[in-house]
Protein backbone atom coordinates (compact mmCIF):
# COMPACT_ATOMS: atom_id res chain seq x y z
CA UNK A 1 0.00 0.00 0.00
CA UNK A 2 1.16 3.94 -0.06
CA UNK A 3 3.60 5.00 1.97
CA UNK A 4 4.12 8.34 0.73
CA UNK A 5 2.53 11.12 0.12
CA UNK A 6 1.12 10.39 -2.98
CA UNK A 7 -1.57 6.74 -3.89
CA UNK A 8 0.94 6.20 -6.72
CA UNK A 9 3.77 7.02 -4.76
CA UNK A 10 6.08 4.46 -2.70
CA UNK A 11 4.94 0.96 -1.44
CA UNK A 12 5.37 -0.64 1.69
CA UNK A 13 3.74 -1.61 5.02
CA UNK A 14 3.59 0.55 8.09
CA UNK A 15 4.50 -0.50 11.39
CA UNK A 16 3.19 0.10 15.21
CA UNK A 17 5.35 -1.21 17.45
CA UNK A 18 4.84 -1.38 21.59
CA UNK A 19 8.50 -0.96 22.85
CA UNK A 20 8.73 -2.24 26.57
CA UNK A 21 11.48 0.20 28.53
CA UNK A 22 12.53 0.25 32.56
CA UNK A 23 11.89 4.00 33.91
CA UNK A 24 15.96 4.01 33.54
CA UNK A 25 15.35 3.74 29.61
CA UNK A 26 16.37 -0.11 29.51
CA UNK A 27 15.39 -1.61 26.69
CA UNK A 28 13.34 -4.97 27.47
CA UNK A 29 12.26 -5.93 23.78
CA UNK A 30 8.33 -5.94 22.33
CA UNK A 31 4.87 -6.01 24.07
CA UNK A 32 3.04 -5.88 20.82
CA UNK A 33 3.85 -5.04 17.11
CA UNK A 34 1.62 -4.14 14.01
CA UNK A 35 1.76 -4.59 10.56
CA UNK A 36 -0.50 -3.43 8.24
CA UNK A 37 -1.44 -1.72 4.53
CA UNK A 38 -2.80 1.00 3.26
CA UNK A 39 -5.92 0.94 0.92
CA UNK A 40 -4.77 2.83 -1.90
CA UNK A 41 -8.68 3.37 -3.04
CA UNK A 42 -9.02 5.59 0.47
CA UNK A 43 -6.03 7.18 -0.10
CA UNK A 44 -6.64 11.11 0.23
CA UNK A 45 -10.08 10.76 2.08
CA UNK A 46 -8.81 12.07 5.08
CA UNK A 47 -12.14 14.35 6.01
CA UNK A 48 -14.18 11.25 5.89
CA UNK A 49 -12.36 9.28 8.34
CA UNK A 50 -14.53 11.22 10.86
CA UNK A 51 -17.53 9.32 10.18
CA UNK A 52 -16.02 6.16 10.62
CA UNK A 53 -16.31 4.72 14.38
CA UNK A 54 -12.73 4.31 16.00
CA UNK A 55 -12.39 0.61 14.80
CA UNK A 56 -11.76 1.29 11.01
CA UNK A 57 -9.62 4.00 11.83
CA UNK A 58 -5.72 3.52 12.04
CA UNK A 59 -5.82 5.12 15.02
CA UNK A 60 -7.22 1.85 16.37
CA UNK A 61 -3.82 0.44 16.41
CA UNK A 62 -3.28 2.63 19.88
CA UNK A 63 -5.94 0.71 21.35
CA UNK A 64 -5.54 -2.29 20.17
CA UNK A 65 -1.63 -1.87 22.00
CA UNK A 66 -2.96 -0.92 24.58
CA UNK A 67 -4.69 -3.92 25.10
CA UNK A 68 -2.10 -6.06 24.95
CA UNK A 69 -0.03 -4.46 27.23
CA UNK A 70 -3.51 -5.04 29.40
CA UNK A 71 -2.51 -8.75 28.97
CA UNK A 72 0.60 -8.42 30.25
CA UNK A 73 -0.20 -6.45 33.23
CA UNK A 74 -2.28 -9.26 34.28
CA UNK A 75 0.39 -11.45 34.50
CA UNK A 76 2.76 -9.14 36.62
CA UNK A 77 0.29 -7.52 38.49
CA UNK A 78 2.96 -6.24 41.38
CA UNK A 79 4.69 -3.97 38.51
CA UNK A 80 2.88 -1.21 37.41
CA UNK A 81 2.94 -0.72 33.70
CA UNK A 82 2.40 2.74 31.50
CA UNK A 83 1.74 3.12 27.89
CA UNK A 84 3.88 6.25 27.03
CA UNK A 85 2.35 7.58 23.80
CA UNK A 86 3.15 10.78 21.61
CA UNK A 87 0.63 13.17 19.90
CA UNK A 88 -0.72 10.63 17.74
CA UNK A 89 -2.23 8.47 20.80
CA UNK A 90 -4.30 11.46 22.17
CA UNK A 91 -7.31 9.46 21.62
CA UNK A 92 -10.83 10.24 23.97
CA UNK A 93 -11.45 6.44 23.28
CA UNK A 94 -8.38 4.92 24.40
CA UNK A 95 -8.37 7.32 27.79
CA UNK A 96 -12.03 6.48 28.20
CA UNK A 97 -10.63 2.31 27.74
CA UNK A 98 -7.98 2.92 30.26
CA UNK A 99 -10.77 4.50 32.70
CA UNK A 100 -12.76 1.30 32.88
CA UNK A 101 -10.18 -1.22 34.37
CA UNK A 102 -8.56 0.54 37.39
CA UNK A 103 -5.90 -2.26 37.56
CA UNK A 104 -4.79 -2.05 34.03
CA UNK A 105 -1.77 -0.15 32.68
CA UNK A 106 -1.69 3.35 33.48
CA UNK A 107 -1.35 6.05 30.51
CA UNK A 108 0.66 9.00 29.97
CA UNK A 109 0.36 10.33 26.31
CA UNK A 110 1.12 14.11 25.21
CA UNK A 111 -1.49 16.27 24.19
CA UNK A 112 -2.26 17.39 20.82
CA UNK A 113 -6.33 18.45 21.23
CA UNK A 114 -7.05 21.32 23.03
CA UNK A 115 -9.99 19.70 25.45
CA UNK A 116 -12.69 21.37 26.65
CA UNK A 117 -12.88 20.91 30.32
CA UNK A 118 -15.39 21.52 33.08
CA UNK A 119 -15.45 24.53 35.16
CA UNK A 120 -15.38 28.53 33.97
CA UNK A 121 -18.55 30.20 32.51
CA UNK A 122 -20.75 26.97 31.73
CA UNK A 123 -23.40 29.28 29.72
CA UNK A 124 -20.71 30.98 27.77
CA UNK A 125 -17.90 29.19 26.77
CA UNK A 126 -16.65 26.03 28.56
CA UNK A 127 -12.80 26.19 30.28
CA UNK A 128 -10.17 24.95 27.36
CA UNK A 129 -6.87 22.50 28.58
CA UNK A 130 -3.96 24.29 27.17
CA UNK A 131 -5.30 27.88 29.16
CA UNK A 132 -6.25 26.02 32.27
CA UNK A 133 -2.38 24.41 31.78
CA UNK A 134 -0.46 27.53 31.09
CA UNK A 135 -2.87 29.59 34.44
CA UNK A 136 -1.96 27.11 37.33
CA UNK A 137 1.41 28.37 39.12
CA UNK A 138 5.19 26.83 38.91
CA UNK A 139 5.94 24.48 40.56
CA UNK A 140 9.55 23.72 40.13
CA UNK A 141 11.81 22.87 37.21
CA UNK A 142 13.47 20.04 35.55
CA UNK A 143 16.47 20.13 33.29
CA UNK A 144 16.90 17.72 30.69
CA UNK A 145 18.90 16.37 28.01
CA UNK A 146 17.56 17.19 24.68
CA UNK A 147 19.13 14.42 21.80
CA UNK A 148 20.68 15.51 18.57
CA UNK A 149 18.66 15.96 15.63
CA UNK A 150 18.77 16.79 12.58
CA UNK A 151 18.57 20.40 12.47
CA UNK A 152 19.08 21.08 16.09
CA UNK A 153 22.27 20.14 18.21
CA UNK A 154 22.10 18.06 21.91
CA UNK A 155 21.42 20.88 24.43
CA UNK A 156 19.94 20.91 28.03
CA UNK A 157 16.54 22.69 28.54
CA UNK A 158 15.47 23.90 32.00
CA UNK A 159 11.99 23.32 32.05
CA UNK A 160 9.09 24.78 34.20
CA UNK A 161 6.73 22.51 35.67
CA UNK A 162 3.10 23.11 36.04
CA UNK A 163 0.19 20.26 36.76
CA UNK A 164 -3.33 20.06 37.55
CA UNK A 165 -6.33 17.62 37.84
CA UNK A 166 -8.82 18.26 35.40
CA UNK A 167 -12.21 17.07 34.27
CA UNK A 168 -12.13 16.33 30.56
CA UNK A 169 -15.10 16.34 28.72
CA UNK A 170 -15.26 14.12 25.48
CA UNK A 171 -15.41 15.76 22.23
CA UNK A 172 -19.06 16.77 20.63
CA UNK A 173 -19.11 13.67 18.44
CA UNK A 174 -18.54 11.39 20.69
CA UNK A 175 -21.01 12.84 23.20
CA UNK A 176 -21.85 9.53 24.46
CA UNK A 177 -18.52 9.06 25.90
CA UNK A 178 -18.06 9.88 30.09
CA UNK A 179 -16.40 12.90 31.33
CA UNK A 180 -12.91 11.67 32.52
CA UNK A 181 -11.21 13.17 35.51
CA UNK A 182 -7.22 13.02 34.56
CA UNK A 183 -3.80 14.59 35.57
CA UNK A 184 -2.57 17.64 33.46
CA UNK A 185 1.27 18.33 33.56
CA UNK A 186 3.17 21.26 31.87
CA UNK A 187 6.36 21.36 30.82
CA UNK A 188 7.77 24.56 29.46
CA UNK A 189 11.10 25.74 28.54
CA UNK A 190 12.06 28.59 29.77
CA UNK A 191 15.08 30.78 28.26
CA UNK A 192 15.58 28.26 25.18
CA UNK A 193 18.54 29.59 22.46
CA UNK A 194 17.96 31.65 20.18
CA UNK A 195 15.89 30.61 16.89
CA UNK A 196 15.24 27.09 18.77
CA UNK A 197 12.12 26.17 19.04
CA UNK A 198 11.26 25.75 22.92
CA UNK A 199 10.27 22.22 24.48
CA UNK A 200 6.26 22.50 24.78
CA UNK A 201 5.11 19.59 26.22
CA UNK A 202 1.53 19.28 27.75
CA UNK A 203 0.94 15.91 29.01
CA UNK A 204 -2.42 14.00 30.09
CA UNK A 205 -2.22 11.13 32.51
CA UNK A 206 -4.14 8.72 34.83
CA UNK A 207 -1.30 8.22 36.92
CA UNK A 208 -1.88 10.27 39.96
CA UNK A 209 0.08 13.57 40.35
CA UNK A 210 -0.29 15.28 43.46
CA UNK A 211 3.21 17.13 44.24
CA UNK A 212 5.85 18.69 42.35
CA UNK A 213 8.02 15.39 42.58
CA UNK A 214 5.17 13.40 41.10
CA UNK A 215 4.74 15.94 37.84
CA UNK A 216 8.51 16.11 37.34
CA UNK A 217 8.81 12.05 37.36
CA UNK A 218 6.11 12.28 34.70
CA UNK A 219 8.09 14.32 32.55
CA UNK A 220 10.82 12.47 33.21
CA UNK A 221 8.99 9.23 31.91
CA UNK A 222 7.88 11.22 28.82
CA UNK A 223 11.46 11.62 27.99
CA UNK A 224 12.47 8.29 27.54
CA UNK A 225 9.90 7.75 24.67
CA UNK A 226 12.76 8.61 22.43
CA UNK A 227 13.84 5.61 23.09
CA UNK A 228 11.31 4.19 20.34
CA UNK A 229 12.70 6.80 17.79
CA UNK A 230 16.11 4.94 18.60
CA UNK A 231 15.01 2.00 17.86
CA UNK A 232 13.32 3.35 14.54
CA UNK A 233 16.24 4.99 13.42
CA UNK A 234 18.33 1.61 13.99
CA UNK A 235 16.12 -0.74 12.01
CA UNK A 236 15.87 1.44 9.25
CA UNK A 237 20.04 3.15 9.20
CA UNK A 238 21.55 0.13 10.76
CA UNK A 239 18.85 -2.69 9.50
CA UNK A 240 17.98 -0.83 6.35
CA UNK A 241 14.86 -2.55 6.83
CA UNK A 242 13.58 0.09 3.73
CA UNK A 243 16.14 -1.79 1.54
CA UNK A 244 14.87 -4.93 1.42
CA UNK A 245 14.27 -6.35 -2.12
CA UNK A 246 11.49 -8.80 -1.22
CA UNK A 247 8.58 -9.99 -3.11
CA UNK A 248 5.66 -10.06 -1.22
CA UNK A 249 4.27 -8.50 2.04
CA UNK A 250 4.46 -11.87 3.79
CA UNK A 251 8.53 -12.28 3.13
CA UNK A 252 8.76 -8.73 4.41
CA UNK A 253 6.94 -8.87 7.65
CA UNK A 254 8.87 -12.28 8.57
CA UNK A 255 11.98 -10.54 7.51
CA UNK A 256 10.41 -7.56 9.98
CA UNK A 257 10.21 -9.85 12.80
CA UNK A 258 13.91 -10.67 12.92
CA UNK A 259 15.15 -7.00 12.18
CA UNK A 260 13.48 -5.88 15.06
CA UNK A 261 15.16 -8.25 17.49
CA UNK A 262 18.17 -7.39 16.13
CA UNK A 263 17.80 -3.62 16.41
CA UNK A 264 16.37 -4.11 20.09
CA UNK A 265 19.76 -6.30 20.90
CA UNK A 266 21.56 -3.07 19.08
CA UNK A 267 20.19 -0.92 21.15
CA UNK A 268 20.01 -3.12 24.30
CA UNK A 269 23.70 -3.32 23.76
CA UNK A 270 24.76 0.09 23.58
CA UNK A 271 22.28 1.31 26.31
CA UNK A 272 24.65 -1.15 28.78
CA UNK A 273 27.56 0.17 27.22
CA UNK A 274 26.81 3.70 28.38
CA UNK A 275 25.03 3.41 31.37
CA UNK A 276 27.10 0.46 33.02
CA UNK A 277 30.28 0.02 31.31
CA UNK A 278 32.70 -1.39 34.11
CA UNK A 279 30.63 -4.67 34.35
CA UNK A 280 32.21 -7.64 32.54
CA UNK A 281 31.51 -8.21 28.93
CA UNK A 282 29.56 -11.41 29.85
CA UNK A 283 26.76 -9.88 31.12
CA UNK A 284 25.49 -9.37 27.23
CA UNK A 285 28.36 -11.69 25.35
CA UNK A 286 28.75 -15.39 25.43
CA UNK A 287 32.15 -17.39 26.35
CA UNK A 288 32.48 -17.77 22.35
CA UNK A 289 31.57 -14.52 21.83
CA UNK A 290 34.25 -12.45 23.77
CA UNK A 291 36.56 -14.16 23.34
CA UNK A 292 36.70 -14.68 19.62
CA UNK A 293 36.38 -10.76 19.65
CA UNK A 294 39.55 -10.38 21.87
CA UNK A 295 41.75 -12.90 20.00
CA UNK A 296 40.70 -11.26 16.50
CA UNK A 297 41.82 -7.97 18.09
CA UNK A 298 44.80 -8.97 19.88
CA UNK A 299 45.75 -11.27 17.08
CA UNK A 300 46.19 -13.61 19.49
CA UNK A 301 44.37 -17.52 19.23
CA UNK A 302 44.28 -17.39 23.43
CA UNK A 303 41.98 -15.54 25.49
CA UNK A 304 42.69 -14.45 28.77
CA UNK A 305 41.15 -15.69 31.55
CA UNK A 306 39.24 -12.75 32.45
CA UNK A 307 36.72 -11.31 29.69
CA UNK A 308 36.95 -7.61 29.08
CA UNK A 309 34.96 -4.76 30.50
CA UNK A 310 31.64 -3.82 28.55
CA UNK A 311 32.70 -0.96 27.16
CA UNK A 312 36.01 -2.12 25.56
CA UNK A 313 33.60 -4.97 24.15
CA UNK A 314 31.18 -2.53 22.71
CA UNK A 315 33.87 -0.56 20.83
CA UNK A 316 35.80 -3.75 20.09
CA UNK A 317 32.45 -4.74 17.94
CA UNK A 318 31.90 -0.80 17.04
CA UNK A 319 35.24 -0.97 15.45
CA UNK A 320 34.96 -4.17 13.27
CA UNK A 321 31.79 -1.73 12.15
CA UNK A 322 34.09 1.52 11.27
CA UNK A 323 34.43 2.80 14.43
CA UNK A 324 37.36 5.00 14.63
CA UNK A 325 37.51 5.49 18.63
CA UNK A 326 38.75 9.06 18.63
CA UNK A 327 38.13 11.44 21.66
CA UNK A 328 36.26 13.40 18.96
CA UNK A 329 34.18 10.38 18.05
CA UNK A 330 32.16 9.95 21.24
CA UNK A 331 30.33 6.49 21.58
CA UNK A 332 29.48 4.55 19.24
CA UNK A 333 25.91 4.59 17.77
CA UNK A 334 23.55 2.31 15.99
CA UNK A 335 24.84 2.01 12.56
CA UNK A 336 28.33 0.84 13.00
CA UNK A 337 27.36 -1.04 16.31
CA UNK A 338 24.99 -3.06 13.34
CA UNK A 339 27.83 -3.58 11.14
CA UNK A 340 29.98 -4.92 13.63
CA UNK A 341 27.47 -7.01 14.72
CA UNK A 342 27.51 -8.73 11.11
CA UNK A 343 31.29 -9.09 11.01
CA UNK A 344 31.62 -10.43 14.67
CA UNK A 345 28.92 -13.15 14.37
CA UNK A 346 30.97 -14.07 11.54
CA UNK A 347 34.25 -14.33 13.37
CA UNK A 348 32.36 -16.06 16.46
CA UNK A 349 31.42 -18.73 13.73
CA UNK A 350 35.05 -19.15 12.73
CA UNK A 351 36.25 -18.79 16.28
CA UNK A 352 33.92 -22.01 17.43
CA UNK A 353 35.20 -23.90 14.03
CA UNK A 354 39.00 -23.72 15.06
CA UNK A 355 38.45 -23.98 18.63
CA UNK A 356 36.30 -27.51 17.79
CA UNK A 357 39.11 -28.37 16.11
CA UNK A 358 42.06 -27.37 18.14
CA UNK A 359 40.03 -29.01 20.95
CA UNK A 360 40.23 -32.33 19.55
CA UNK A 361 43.44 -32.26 18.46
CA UNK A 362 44.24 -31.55 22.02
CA UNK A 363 41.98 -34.62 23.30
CA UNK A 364 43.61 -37.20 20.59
CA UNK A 365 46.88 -35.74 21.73
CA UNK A 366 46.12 -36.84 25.31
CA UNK A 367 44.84 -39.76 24.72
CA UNK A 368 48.07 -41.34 22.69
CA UNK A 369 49.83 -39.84 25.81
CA UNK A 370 47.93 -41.92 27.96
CA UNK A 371 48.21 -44.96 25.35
CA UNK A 372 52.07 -44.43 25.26
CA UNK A 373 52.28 -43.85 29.42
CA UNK A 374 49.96 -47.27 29.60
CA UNK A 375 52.46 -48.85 27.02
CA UNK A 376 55.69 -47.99 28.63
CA UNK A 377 54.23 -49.14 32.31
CA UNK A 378 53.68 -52.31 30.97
CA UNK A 379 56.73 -53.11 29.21
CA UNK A 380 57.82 -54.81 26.23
């Protein structure tokens, strides 16, 4: 189906993936993940898609996640899970879903509709969510790390924090729908650079927020959803997942499935790297694994006996990749750390042929030294 933005354009299949993270930005792998195609005949329809009812929208595909992350909360019911959604989820249906079952996941999704919401003049014109957000008071601020992009280099943002509890009422055409009472937080950045556009972030919740701590770990939790734009980037830069010549939608989804392990385990990877880099390499590598990386870099066929740390693993494999490793280089990212990835399992192959080898060369070795020392004891 399209792709694009034209019917006749590029073809391909879209993808929704649920990406499961710890609150430290630990990437645990894939809740839920959807495939799909476009119908090129209701290509460019958009104003109809109004009158259709939520399940032949694509916008389904936010519910339908979240209901699978439903089924996974029911099997770890001590840990509390949130769906972490940008824009795109702010969907009355899905909050009005998540309102039903107390004890399913929680949500925390940023705002793109400007709500109404009860209270102000009820005979004139109803109280509006982004006003009621930018009225209530600071309550502290929160500096964080903004990523690289394209046209905008890393940079820390001090943000001011604002939050509320507000009564959201659902929109006209869905009048059937109940008022839901959810937790408003504001983050704004205050003094941003000059011709940057400042962090604007209004976020909707049914997590409770009832103190300044409580809004700011919200925010906080918003800003590890880049972690799913990490993982995007990596299938498609360091998978090229949009480079696949296959012939059919069914070769490329089951060619999907394994790219997307292997960009999780990219990222899973270089997320230890950074964040815990003194532990031993074997906390991610196998026995094979480091050590046919340390003898193809020493140039040396044995190991030592202790493996190396994580982070001279990680740019071990970044540099079979094209990693350089100068100061000016920083750590490596998800391309080369993909390429490497390729070479080493190749060398890990090789490694495990010639150690087979060498290892029974070693065992017929002692055993005609045991035939010759049983030989000699006996005599002629």
């Amino acid at each position: 189906g399209p792709i694009g933005s034209t019917a006749d354009g590029a073809q391909g299949l879209h993808l929704h993936s649920s990406w499961a993270m710890t609150t430290e930005g630990l990437p645990l792998g894939f809740v839920d993940a959807q495939c799909w195609a476009r119908d090129a005949q209701a290509f460019g329809k958009k104003a109809l898609r109004h009158e259709l009812p939520i399940e032949q929208k694509e916008s389904y595909r936010w519910i339908k996640a979240y209901r699978a992350l439903g089924v996974v909360q029911k099997r770890q019911p001590q840990v509390r899970l949130v769906s972490v959604g940008d824009r795109e989820a702010d969907i009355y249906e899905l909050f009005a879903e998540a309102a039903e079952d107390p004890n399913g996941p929680k949500l925390l999704v940023r705002a793109m509709h400007d709500r109404a919401i009860e209270g102000g003049d009820e005979d004139a014109q109803p109280a509006q969510l982004f006003e009621t957000l930018a009225a209530q008071p600071i309550a502290g601020y929160l500096h964080v790390q903004l990523p690289r992009q394209k046209e905008r280099p890393a940079r820390e943002a001090k943000l001011a924090i604002r939050f509320a509890t507000l009564n959201v009422r659902p929109p006209k055409a869905k009048a059937d729908l109940p008022v839901l009472q959810l937790q408003a937080v504001y983050a704004l950045e205050e003094d941003a650079p000059k011709g940057e556009e400042p962090v604007d972030w209004r976020l909707l919740t049914t997590v409770p927020v009832q103190n300044c701590e409580q809004a700011i770990e919200k925010v906080q939790w918003y800003t590890q959803r880049w972690g799913i734009e990490v993982f995007h980037r990596t299938l498609k830069s360091g998978c090229r997942i949009e480079d696949r010549q296959l012939g059919d939608a069914d070769r490329l989804e089951a060619c999907l499935a394994i790219d997307m392990v292997v960009a999780w385990r990219i990222c899973h990877l270089v997320k230890l790297g950074r964040e815990v880099p003194h532990l031993p390499a074997t906390v991610y590598f196998q026995e094979a694994e480091w050590k046919a990386l340390v003898a193809y870099h020493t140039k040396k066929p044995l190991p030592p006996a202790k493996p190396p740390t994580l982070r001279r693993a990680v740019h071990m494999v970044a540099q079979l990749g094209g990693f350089r490793g100068r100061k000016s280089d920083g750590e490596p990212g998800a391309e080369v750390m993909w390429r490497g990835i390729q070479r080493h399992d190749d060398i890990t192959e090789t490694w495990k042929v010639v150690h087979a080898e060498n290892e029974q060369l070693k065992q017929r070795n002692e055993e005609l030294t045991e035939a010759l020392r049983v030989a000699m004891t006996r005599g002629p």
